[in-house]
C-alpha atoms as a PDB file:
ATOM      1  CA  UNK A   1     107.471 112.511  97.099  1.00  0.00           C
ATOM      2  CA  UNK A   2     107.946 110.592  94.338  1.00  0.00           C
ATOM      3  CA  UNK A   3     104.429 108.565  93.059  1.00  0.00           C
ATOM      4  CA  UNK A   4     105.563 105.076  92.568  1.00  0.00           C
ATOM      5  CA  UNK A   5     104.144 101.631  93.933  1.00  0.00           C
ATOM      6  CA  UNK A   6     106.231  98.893  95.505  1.00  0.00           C
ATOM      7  CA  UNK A   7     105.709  95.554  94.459  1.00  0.00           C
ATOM      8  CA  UNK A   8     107.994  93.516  97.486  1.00  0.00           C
ATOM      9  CA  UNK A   9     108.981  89.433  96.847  1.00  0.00           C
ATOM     10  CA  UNK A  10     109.809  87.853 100.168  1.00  0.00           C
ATOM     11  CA  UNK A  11     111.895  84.937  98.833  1.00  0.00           C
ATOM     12  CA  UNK A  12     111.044  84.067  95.317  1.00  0.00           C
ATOM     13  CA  UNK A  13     111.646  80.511  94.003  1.00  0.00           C
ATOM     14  CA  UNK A  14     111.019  80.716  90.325  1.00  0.00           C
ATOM     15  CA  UNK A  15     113.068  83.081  88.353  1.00  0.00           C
ATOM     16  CA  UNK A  16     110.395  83.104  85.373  1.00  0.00           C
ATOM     17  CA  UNK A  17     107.984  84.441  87.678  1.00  0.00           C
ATOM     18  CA  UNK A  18     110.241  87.142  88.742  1.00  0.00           C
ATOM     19  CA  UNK A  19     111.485  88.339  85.459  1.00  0.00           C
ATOM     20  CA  UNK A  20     107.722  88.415  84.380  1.00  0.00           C
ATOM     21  CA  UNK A  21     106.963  90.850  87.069  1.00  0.00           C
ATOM     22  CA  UNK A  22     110.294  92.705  86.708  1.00  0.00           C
ATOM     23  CA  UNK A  23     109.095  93.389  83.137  1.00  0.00           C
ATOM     24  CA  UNK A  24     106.352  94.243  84.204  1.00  0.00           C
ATOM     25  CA  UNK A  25     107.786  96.595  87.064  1.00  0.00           C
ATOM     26  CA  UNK A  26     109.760  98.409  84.230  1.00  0.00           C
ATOM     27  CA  UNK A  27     106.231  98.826  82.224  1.00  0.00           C
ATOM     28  CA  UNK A  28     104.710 100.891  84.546  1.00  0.00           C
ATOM     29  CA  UNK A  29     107.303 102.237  86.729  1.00  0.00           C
ATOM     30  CA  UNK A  30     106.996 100.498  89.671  1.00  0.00           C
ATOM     31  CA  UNK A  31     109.675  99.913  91.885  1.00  0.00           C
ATOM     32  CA  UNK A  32     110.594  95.935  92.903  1.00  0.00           C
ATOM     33  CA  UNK A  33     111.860  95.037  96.093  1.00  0.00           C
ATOM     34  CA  UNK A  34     113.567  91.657  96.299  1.00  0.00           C
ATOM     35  CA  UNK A  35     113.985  89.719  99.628  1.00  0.00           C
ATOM     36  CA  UNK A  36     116.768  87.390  99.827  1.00  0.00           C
ATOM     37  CA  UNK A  37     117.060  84.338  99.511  1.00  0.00           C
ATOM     38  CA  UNK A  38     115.985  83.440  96.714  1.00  0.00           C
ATOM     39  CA  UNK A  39     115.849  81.083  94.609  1.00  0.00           C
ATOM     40  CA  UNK A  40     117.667  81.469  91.842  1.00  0.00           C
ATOM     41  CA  UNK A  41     120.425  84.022  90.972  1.00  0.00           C
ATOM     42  CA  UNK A  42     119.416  87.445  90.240  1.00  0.00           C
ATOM     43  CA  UNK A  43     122.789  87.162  87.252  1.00  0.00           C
ATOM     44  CA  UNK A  44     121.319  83.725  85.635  1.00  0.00           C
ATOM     45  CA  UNK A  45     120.672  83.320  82.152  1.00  0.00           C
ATOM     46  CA  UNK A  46     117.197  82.454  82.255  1.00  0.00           C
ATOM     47  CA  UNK A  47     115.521  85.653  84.588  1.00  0.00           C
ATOM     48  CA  UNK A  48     117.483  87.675  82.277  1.00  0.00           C
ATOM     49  CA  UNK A  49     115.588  86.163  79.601  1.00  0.00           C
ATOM     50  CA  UNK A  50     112.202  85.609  81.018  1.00  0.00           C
ATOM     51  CA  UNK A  51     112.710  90.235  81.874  1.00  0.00           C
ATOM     52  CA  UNK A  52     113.660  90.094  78.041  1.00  0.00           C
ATOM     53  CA  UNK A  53     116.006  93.396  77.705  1.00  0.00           C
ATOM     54  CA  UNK A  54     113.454  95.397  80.151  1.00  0.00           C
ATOM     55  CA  UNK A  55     116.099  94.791  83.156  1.00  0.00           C
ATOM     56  CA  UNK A  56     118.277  98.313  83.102  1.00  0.00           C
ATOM     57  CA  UNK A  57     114.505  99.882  83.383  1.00  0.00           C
ATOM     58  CA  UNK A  58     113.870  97.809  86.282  1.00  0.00           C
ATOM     59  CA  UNK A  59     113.959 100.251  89.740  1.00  0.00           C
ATOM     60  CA  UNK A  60     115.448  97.296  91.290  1.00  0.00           C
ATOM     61  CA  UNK A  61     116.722  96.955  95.349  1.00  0.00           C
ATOM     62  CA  UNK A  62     117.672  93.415  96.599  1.00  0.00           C
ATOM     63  CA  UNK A  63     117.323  93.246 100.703  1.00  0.00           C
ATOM     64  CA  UNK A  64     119.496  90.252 102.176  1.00  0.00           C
ATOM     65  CA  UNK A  65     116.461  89.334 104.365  1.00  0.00           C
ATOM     66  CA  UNK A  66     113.031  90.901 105.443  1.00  0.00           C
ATOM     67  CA  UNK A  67     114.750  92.077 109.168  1.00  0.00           C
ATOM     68  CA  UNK A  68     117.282  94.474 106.856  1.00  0.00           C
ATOM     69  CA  UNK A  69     114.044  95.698 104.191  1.00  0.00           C
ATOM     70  CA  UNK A  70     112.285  96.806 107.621  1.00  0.00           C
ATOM     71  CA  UNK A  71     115.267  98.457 108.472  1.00  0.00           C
ATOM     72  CA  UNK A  72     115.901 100.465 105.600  1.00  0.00           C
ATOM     73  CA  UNK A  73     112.420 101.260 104.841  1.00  0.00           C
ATOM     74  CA  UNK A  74     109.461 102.255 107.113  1.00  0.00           C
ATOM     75  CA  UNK A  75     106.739 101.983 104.796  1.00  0.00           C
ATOM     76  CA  UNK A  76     103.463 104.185 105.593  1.00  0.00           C
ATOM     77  CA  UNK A  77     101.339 101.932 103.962  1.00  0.00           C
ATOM     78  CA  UNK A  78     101.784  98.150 103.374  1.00  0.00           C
ATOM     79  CA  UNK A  79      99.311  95.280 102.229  1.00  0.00           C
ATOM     80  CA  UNK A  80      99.875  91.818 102.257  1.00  0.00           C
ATOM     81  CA  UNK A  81      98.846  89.275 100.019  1.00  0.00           C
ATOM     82  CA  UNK A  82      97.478  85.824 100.137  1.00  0.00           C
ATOM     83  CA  UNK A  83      95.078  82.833  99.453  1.00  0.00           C
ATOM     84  CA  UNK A  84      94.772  82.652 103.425  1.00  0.00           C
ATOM     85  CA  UNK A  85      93.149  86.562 103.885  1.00  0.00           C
ATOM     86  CA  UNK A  86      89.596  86.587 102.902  1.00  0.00           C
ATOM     87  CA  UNK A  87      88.955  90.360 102.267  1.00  0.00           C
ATOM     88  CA  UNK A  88      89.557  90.852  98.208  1.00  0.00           C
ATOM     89  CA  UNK A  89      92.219  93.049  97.041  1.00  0.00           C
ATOM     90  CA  UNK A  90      89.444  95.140  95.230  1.00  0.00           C
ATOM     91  CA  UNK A  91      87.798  96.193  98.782  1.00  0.00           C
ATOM     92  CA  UNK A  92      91.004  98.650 100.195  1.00  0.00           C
ATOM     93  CA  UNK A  93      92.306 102.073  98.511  1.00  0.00           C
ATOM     94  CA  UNK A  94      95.812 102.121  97.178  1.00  0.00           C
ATOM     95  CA  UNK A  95      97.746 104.873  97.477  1.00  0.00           C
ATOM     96  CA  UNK A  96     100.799 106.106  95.829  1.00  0.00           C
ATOM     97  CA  UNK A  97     104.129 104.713  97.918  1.00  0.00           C
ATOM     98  CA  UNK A  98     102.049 101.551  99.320  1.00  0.00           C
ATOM     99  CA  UNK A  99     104.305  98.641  99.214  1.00  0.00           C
ATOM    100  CA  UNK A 100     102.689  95.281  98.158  1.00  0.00           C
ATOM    101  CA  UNK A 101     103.975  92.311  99.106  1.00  0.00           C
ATOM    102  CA  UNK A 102     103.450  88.664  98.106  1.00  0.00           C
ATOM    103  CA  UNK A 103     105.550  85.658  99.270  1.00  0.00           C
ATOM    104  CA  UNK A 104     107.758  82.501  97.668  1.00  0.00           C
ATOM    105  CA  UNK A 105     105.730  80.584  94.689  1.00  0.00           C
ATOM    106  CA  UNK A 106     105.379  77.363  97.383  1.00  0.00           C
ATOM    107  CA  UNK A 107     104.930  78.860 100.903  1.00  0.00           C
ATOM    108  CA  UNK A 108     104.043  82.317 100.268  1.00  0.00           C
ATOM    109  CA  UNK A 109     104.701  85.030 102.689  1.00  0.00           C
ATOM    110  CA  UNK A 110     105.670  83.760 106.443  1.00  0.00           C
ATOM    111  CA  UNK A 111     102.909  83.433 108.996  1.00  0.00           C
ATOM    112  CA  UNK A 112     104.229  85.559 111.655  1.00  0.00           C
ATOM    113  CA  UNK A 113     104.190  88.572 109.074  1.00  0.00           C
ATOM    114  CA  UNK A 114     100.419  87.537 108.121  1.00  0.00           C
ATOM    115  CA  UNK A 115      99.511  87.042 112.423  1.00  0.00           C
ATOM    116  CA  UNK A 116     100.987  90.579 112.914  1.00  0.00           C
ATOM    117  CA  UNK A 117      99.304  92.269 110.036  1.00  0.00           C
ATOM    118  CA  UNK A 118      96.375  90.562 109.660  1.00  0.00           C
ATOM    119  CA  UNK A 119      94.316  93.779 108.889  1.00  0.00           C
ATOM    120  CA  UNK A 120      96.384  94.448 105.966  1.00  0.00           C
ATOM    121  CA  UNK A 121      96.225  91.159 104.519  1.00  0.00           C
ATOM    122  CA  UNK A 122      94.596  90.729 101.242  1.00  0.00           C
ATOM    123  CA  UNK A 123      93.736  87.714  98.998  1.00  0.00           C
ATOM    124  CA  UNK A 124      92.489  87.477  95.030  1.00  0.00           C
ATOM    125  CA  UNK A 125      89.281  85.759  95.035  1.00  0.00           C
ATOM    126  CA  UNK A 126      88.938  82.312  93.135  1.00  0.00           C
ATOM    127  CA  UNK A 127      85.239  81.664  92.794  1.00  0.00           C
ATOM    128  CA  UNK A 128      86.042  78.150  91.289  1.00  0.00           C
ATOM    129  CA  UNK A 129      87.502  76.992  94.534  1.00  0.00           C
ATOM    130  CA  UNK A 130      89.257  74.285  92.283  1.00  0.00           C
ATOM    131  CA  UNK A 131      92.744  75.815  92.932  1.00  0.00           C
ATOM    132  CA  UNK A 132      94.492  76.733  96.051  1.00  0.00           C
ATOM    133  CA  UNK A 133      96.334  79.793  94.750  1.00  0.00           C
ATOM    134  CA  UNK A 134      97.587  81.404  91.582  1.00  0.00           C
ATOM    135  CA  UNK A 135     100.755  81.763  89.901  1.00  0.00           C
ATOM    136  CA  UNK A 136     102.815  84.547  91.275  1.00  0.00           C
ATOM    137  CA  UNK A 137     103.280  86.644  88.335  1.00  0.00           C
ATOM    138  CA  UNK A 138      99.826  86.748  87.452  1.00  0.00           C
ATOM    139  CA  UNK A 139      98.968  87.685  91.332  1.00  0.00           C
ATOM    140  CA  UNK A 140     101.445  90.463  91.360  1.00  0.00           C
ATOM    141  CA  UNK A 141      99.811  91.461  87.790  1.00  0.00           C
ATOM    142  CA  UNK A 142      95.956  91.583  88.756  1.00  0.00           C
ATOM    143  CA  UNK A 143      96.714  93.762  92.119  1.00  0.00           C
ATOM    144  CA  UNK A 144      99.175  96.013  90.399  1.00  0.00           C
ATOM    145  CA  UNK A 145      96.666  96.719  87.564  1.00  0.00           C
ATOM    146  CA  UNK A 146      93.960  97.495  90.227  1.00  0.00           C
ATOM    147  CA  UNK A 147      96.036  99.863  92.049  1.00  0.00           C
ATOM    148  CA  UNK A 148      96.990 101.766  89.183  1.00  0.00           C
ATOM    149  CA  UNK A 149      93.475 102.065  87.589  1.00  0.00           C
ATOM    150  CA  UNK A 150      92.358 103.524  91.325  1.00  0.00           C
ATOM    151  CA  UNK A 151      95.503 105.985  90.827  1.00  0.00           C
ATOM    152  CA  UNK A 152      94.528 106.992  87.678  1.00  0.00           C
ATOM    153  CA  UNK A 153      97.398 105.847  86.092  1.00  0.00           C
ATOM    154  CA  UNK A 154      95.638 103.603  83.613  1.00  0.00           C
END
């Protein structure tokens, strides 16, 4: 089996934030999952800009919704992240072939999905407590960064 993480975007609104972590997907071979919709389109100018010329080394797969991802994949090892979870991000082991997923830039990921895998669910603390989340791309960043230094890959 192939080591490789999965960074998964249920429903992305900005397309800065996505080309950001598409580039940075293509950086450190990591695969990226897109869940439809989204918000923007995946052609447009501007996430081709904001992924620079990084986007043919993008391991890119676009899912029409989350029922079809489930379908196609049956991932061993998922963890889901948000400012609702209260265990950090830094307390689990990452493995190779986890899939990490983080939802839209407004709602985040969808509350049944949280309810159901509420053991999985991680957050990024914010010691401030001025804030009620981050930006996506620099979410996506921190916990990819973690996993890979635990991997070894960094």
């Amino acid at each position: 089996m192939t080591e490789l993480l999965n960074i998964v975007l249920v429903e992305p609104e900005i397309h800065p934030n996505t080309g950001n972590i598409a580039r940075l997907c293509a950086a450190t071979a990591t695969r990226l999952h897109l869940i439809e919709p989204l918000g923007f389109r995946v052609d447009d100018a501007a996430i081709k800009r904001a992924g620079l010329d990084y986007w043919p080394h993008v391991d890119l797969y676009k899912h029409v919704n989350l029922s079809s991802f489930e379908k196609t994949y049956q991932p061993a090892s998922c963890w889901y992240f948000s400012s609702k979870a209260s265990r950090s991000y830094t307390s689990v082991e990452y493995k190779w072939n986890d899939y990490l997923f983080f939802g839209s830039e407004t709602s985040g990921l969808p509350s049944y999905l949280l309810q159901e895998n509420w053991d999985r669910c991680l957050t990024i603390p914010m010691p401030a407590g001025k804030v009620r989340s981050l930006n996506l791309a620099t979410s996506v960043s921190i916990v990819l960064y973690e996993a890979l230094r635990q991997l070894g890959k960094i």
